[in-house]
N, C-alpha and C. Protein backbone atom coordinates (compact mmCIF):
# COMPACT_ATOMS: atom_id res chain seq x y z
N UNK A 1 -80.76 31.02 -110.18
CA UNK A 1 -80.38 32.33 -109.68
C UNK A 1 -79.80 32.22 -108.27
N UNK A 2 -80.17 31.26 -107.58
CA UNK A 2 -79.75 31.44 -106.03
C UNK A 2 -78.37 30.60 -106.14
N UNK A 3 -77.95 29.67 -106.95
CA UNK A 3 -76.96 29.37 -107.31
C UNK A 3 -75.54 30.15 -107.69
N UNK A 4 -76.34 30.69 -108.60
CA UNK A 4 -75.24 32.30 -109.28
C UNK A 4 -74.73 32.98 -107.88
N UNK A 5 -75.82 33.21 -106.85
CA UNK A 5 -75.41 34.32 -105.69
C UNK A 5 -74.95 33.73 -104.79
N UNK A 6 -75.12 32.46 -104.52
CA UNK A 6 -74.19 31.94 -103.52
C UNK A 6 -73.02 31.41 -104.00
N UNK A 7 -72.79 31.39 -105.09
CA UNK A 7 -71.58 31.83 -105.76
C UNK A 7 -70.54 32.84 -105.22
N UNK A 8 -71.63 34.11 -105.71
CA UNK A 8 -70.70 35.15 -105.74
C UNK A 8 -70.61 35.06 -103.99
N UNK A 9 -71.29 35.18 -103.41
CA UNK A 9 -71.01 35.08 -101.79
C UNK A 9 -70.20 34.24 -101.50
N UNK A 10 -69.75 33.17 -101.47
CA UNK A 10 -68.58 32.18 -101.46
C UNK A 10 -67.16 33.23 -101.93
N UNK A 11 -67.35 33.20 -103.06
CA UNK A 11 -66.09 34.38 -103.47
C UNK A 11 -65.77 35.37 -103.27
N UNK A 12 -66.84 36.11 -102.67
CA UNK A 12 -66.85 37.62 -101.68
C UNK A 12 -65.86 37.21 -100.35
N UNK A 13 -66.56 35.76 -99.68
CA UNK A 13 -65.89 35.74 -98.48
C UNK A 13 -64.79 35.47 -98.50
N UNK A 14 -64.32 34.46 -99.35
CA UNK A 14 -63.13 34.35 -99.58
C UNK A 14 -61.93 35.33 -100.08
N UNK A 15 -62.50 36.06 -100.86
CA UNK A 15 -61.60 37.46 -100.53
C UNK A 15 -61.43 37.93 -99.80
N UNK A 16 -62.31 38.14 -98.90
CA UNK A 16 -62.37 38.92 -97.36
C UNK A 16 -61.18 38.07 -96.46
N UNK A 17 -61.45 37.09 -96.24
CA UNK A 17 -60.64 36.11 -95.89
C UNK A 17 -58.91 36.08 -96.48
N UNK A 18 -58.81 35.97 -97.53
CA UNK A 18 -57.59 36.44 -97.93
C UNK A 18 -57.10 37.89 -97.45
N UNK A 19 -57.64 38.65 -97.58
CA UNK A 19 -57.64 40.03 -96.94
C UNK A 19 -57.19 40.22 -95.65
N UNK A 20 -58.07 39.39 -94.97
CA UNK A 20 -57.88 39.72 -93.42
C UNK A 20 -56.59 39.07 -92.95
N UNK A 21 -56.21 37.79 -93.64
CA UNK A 21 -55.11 37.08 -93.36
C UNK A 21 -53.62 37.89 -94.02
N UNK A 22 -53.32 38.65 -95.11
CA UNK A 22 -52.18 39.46 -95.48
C UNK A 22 -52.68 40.90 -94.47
N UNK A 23 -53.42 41.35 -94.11
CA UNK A 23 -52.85 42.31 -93.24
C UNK A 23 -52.75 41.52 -91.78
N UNK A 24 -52.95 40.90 -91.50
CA UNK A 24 -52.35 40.14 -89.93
C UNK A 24 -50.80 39.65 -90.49
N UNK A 25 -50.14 39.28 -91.52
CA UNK A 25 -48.96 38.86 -91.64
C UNK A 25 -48.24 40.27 -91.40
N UNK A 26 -49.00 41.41 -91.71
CA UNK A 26 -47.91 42.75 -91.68
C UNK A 26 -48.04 43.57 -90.11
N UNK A 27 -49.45 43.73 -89.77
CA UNK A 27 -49.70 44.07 -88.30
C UNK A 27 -48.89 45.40 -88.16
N UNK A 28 -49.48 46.24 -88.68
CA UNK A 28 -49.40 47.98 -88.84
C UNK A 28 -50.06 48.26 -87.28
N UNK A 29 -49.57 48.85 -86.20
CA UNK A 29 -50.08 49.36 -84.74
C UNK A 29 -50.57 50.95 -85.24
N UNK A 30 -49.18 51.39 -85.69
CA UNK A 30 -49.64 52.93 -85.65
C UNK A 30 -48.86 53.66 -87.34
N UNK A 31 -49.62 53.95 -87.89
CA UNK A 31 -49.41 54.84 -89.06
C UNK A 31 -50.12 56.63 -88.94
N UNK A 32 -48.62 57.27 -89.22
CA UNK A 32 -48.99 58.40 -89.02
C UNK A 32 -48.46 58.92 -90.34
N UNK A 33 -48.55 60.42 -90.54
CA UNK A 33 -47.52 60.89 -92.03
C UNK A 33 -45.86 61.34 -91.38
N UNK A 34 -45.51 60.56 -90.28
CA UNK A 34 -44.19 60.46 -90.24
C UNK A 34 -43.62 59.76 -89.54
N UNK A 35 -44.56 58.92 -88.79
CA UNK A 35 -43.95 57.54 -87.87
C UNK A 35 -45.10 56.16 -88.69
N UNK A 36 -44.25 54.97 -88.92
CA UNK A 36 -45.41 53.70 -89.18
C UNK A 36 -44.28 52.58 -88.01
N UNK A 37 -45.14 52.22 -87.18
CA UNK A 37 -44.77 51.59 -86.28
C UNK A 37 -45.57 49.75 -85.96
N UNK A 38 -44.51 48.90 -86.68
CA UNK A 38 -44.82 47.64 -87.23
C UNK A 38 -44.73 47.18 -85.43
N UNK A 39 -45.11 45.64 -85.11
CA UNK A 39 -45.57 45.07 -84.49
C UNK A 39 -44.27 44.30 -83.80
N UNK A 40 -43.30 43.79 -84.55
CA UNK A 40 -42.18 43.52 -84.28
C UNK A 40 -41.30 44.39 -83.61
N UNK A 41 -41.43 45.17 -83.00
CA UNK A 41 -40.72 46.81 -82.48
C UNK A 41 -40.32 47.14 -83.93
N UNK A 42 -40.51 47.20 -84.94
CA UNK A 42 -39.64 47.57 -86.44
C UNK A 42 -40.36 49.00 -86.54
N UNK A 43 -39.78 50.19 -86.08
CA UNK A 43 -40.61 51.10 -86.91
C UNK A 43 -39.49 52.09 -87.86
N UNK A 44 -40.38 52.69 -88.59
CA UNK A 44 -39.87 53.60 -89.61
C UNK A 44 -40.15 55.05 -89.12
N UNK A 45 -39.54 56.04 -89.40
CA UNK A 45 -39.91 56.97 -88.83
C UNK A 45 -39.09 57.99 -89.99
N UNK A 46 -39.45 59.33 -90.32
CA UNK A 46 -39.29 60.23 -90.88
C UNK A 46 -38.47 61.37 -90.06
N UNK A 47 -37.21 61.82 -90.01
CA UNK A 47 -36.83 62.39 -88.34
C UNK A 47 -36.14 64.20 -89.14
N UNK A 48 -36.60 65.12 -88.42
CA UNK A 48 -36.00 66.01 -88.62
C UNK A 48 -34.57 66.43 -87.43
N UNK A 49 -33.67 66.91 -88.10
CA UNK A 49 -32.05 66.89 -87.46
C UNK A 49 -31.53 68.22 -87.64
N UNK A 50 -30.85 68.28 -86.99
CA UNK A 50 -29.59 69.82 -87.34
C UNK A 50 -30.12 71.16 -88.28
N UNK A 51 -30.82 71.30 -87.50
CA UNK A 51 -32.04 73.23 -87.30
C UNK A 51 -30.95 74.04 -88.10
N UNK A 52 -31.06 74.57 -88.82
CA UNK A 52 -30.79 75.88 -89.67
C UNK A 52 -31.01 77.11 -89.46
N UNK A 53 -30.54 77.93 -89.22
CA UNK A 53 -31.52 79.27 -89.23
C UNK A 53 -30.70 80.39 -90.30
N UNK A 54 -31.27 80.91 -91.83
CA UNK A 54 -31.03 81.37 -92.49
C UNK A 54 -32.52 82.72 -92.65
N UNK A 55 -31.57 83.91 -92.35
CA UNK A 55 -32.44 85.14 -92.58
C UNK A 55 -33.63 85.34 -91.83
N UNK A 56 -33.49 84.57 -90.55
CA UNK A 56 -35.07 84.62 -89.67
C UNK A 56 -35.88 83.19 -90.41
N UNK A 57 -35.28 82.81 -91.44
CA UNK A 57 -36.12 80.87 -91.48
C UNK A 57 -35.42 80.10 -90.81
N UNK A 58 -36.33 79.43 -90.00
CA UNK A 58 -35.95 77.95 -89.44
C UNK A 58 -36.36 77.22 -90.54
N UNK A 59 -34.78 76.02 -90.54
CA UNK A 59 -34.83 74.94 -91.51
C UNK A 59 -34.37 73.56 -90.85
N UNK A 60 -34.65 72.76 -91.21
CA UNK A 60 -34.14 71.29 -90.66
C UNK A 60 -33.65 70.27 -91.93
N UNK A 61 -32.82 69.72 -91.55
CA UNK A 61 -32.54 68.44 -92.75
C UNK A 61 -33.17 67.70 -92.16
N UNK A 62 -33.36 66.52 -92.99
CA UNK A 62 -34.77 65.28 -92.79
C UNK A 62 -34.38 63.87 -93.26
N UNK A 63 -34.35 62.97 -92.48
CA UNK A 63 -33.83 61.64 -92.67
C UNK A 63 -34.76 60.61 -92.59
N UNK A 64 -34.75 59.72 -93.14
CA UNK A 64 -35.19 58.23 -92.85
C UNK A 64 -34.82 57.17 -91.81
N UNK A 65 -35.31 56.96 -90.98
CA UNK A 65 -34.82 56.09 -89.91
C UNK A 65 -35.75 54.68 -89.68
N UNK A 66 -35.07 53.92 -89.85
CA UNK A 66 -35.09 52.53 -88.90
C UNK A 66 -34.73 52.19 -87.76
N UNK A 67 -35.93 51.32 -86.71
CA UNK A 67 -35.38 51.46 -85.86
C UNK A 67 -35.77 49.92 -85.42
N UNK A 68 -34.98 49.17 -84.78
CA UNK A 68 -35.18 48.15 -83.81
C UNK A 68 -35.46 48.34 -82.29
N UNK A 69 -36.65 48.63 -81.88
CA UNK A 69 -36.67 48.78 -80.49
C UNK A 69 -36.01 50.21 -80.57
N UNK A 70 -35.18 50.68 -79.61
CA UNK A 70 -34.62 51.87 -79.52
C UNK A 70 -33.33 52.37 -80.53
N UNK A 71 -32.59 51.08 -80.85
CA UNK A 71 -31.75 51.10 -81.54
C UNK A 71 -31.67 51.66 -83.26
N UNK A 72 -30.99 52.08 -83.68
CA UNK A 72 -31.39 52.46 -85.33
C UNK A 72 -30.56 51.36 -86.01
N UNK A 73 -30.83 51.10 -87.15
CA UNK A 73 -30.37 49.86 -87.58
C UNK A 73 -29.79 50.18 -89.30
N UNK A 74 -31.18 51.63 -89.96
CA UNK A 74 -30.87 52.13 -91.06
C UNK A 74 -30.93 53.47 -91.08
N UNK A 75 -29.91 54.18 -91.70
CA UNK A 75 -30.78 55.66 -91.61
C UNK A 75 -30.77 56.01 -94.10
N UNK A 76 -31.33 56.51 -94.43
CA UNK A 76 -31.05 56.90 -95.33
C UNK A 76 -31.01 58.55 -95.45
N UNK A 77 -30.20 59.24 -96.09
CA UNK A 77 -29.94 60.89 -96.32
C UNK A 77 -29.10 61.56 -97.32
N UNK A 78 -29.42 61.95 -98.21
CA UNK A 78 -30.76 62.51 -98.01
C UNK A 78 -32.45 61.75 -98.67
N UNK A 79 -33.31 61.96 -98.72
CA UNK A 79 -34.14 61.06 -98.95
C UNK A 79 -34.35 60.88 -100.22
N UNK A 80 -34.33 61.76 -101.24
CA UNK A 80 -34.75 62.01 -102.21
C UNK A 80 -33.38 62.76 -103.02
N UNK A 81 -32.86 62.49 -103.65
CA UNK A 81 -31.56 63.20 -104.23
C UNK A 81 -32.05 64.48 -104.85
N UNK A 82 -33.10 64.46 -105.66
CA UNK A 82 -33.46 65.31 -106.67
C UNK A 82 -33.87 66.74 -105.88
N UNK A 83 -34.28 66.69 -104.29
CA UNK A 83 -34.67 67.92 -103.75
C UNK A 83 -33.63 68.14 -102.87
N UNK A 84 -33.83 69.66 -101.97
CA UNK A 84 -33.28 69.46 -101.14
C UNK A 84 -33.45 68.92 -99.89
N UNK A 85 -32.66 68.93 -98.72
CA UNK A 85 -33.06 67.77 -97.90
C UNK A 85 -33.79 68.98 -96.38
N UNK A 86 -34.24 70.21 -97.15
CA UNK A 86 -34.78 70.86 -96.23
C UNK A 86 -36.57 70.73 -96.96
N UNK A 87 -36.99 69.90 -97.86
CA UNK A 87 -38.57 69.81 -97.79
C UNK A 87 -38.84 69.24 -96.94
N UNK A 88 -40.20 69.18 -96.92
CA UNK A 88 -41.63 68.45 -95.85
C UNK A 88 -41.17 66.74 -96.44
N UNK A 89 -41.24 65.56 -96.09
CA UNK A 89 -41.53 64.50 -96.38
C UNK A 89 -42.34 63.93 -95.70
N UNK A 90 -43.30 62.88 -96.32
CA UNK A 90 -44.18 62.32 -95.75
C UNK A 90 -44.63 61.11 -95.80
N UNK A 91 -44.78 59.75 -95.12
CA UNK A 91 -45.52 58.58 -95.83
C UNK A 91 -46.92 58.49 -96.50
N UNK A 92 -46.89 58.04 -97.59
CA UNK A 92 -48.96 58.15 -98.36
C UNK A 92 -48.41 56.25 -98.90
N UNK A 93 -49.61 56.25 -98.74
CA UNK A 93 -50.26 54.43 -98.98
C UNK A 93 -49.91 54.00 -100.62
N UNK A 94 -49.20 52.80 -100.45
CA UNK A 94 -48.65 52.11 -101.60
C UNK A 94 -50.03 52.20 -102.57
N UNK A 95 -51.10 51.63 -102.02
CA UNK A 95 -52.45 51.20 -101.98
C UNK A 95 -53.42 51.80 -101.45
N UNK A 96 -54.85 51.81 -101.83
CA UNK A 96 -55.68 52.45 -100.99
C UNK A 96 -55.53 51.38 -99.62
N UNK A 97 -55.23 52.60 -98.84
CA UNK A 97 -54.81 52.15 -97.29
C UNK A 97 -54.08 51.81 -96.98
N UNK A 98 -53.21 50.76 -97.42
CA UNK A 98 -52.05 49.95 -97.08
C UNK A 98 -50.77 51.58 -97.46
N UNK A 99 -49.92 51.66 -96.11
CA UNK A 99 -49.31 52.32 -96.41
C UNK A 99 -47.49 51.42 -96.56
N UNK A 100 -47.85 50.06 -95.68
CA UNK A 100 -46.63 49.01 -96.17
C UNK A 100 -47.64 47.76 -96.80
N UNK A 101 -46.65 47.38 -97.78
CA UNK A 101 -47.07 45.84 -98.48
C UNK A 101 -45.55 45.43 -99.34
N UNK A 102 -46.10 44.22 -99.37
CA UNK A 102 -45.18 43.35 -100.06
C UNK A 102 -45.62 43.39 -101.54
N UNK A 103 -44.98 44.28 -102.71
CA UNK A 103 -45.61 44.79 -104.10
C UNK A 103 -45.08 43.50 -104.89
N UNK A 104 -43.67 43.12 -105.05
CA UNK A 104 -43.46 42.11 -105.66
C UNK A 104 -43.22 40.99 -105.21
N UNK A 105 -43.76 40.12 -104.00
CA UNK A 105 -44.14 39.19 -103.36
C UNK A 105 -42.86 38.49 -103.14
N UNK A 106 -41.61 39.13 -102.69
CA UNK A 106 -40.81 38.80 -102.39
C UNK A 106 -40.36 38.30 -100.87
N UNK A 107 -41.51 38.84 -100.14
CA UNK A 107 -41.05 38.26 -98.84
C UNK A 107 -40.76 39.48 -98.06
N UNK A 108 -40.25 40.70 -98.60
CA UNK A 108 -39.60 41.76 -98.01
C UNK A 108 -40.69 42.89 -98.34
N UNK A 109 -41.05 43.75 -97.44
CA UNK A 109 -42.39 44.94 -97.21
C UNK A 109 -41.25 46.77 -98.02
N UNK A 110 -42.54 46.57 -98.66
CA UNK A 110 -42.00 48.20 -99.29
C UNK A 110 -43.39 49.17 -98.64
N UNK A 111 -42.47 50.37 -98.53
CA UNK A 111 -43.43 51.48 -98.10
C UNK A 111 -42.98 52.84 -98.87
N UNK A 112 -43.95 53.87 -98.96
CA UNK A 112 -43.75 54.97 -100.08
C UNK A 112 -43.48 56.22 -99.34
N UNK A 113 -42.67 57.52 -99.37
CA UNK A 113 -42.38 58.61 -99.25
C UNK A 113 -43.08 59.95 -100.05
N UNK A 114 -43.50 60.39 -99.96
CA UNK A 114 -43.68 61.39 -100.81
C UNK A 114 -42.98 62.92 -100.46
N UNK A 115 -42.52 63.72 -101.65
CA UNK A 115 -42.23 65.38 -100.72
C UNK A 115 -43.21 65.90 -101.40
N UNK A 116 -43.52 67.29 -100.03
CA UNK A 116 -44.57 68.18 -100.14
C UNK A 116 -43.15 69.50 -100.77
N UNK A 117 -43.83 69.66 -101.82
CA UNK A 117 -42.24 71.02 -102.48
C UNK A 117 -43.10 72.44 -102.08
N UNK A 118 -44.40 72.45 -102.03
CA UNK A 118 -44.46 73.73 -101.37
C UNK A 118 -45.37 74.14 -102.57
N UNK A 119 -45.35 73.61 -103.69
CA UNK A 119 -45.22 74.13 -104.83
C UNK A 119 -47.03 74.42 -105.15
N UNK A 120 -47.69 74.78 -106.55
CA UNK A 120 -49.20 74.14 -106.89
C UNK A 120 -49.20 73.03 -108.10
N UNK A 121 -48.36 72.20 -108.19
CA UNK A 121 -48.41 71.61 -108.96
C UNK A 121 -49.47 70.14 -108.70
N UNK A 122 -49.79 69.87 -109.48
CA UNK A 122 -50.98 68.51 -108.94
C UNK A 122 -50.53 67.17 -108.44
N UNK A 123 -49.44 66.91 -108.90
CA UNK A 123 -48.02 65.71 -108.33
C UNK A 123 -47.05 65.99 -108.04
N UNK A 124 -46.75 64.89 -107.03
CA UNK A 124 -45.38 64.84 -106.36
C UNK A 124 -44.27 63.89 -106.82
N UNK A 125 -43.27 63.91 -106.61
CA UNK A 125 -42.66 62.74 -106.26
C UNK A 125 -42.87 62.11 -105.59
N UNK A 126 -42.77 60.55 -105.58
CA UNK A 126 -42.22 59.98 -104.90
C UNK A 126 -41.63 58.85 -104.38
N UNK A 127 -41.03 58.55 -103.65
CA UNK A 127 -39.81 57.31 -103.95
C UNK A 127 -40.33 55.85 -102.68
N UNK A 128 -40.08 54.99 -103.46
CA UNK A 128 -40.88 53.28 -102.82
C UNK A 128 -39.35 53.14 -102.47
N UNK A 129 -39.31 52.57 -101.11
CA UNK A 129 -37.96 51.95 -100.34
C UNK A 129 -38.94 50.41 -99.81
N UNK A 130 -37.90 49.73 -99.54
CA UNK A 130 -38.20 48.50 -99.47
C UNK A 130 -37.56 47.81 -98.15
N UNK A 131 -37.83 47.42 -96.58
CA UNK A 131 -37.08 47.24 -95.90
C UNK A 131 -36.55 45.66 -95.89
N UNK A 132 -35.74 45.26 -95.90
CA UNK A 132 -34.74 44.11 -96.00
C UNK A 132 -34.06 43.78 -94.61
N UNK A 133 -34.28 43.02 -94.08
CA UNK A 133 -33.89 42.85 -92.47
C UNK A 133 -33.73 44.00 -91.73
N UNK A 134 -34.77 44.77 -91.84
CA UNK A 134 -35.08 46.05 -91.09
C UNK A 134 -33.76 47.34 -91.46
N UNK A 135 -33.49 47.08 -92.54
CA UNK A 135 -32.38 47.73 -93.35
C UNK A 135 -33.25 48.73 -94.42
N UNK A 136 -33.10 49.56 -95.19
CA UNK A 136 -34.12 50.44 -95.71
C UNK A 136 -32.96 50.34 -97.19
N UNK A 137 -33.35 50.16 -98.26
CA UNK A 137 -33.07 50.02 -99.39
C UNK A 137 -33.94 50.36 -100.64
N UNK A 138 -33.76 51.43 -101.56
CA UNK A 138 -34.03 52.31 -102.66
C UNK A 138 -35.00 50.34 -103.55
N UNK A 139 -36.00 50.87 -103.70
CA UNK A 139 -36.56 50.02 -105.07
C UNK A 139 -36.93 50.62 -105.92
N UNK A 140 -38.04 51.68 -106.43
CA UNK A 140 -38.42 52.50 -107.23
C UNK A 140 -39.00 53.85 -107.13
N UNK A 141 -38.69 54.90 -108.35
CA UNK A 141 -39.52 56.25 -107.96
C UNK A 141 -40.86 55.93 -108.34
N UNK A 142 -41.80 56.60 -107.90
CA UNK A 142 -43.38 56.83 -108.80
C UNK A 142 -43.52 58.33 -108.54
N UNK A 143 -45.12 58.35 -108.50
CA UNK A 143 -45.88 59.95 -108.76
C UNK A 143 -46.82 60.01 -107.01
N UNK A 144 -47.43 61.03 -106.57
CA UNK A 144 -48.42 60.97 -105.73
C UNK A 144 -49.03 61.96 -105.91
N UNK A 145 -50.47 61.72 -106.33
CA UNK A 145 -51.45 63.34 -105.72
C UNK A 145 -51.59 64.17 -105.05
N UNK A 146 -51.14 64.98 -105.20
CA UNK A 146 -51.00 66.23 -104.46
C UNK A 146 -52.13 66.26 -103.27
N UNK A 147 -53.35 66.56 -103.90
CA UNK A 147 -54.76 66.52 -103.30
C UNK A 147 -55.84 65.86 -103.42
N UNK A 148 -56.00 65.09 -102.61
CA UNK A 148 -56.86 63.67 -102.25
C UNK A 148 -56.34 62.75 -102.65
N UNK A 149 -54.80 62.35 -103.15
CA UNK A 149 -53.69 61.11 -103.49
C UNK A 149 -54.60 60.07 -102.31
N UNK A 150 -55.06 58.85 -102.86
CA UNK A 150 -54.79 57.84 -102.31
C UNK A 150 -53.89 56.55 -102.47
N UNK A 151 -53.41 56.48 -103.24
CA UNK A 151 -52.16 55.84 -103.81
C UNK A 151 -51.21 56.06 -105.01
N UNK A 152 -50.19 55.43 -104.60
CA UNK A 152 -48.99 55.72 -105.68
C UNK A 152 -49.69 55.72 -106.88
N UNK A 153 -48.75 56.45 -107.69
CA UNK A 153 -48.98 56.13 -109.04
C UNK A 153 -47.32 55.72 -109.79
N UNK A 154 -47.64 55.30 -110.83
CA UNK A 154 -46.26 54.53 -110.99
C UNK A 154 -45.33 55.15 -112.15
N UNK A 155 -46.50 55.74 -113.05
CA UNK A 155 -46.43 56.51 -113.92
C UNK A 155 -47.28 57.82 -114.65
N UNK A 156 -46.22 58.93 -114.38
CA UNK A 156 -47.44 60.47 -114.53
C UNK A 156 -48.47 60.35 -115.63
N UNK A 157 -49.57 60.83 -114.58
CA UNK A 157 -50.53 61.12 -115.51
C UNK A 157 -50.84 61.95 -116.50
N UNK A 158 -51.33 61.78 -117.81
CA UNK A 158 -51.32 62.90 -118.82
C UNK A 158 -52.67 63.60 -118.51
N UNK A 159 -52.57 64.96 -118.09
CA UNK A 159 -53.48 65.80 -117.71
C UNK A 159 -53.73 66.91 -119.13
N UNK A 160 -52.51 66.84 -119.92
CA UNK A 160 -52.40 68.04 -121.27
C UNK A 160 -53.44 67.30 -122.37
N UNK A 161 -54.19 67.07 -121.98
CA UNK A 161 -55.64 66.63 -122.60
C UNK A 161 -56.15 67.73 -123.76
C-alpha cells in the first residue's frame, strides 16, 4: 500500500511540475475581460473606436488590437462577422484559467473572444484567434457559457433534452 501512494505522489508532483513549467513558458502579467498583457511587452487588447450617437444611444465599434510595446502590429475588424461590430466583446479562458495556450502545440499561443449579444440565451459565440509573430490570425469558432462559462466549448451543447 505505501508503494501504490508513493506512486501516486511521484505522479501528482510531476504533473504539478509540468504545470508550473508551461505556464512560465507563457508568463500572463495581467488578464482582464479586455486587456491580456504577456511578458514580452506583447499585449492584446479589446479597443473601443469611433462613438456613435443614434437617437440618444451611445455606440462604439470594437476592434482587436496587438500591440508591441506601444506600437500596434495587428488590428482585426470587425471581430466577429456574424454580429455587429457595436456588441460588448470580451476575453473568457481557452481552459479552466488559462485564458492564452498553445491548443495544437504548434509553437504559436491562441486566445478566445466571446460576444455578450445582450440577449437570454445560455451561449455565446465565440471565436479562438491565434497570435503568429504577434500578428492576430482567425483559427476556429466555438460556444461559451453565458453564466458561470469557464471554458470554451467547441461544440453546442444539446440542452433540448
Amino acid at each position: 500500500m505505501k508503494n501504490i501512494f508513493k506512486v501516486f505522489l511521484s505522479f501528482i508532483t510531476i504533473l504539478c511540475l509540468q504545470e508550473a513549467n508551461t505556464s512560465e513558458l507563457i508568463n500572463i502579467t495581467t488578464v482582464g475581460k479586455n486587456k491580456i498583457q504577456l511578458s514580452d511587452h506583447t499585449s492584446l487588447s479589446i479597443t473601443n473606436f469611433d462613438r456613435l450617437e443614434e437617437n440618444g444611444h451611445q455606440n462604439w465599434k470594437t476592434k482587436l488590437v496587438a500591440k508591441h510595446g506601444d506600437q500596434i502590429v495587428s488590428q482585426v475588424f470587425p471581430i466577429m462577422k456574424d454580429y455587429d461590430e457595436n456588441y460588448f466583446y470580451y476575453f473568457v479562458p481557452l481552459k479552466i484559467n488559462q485564458y492564452i495556450s498553445d491548443l495544437n502545440r504548434d509553437g504559436e499561443l491562441e486566445f478566445a473572444i466571446a460576444v455578450d449579444h445582450g440577449g437570454n440565451a445560455p451561449y455565446t459565440s465565440a471565436v479562438i484567434f491565434t497570435l503568429i509573430d504577434d500578428h492576430i490570425r482567425f483559427y476556429r469558432k466555438a460556444w461559451f457559457k453565458m453564466d458561470g462559462g469557464r471554458e470554451i466549448m467547441w461544440e453546442m451543447p444539446n440542452d433540448s433534452k
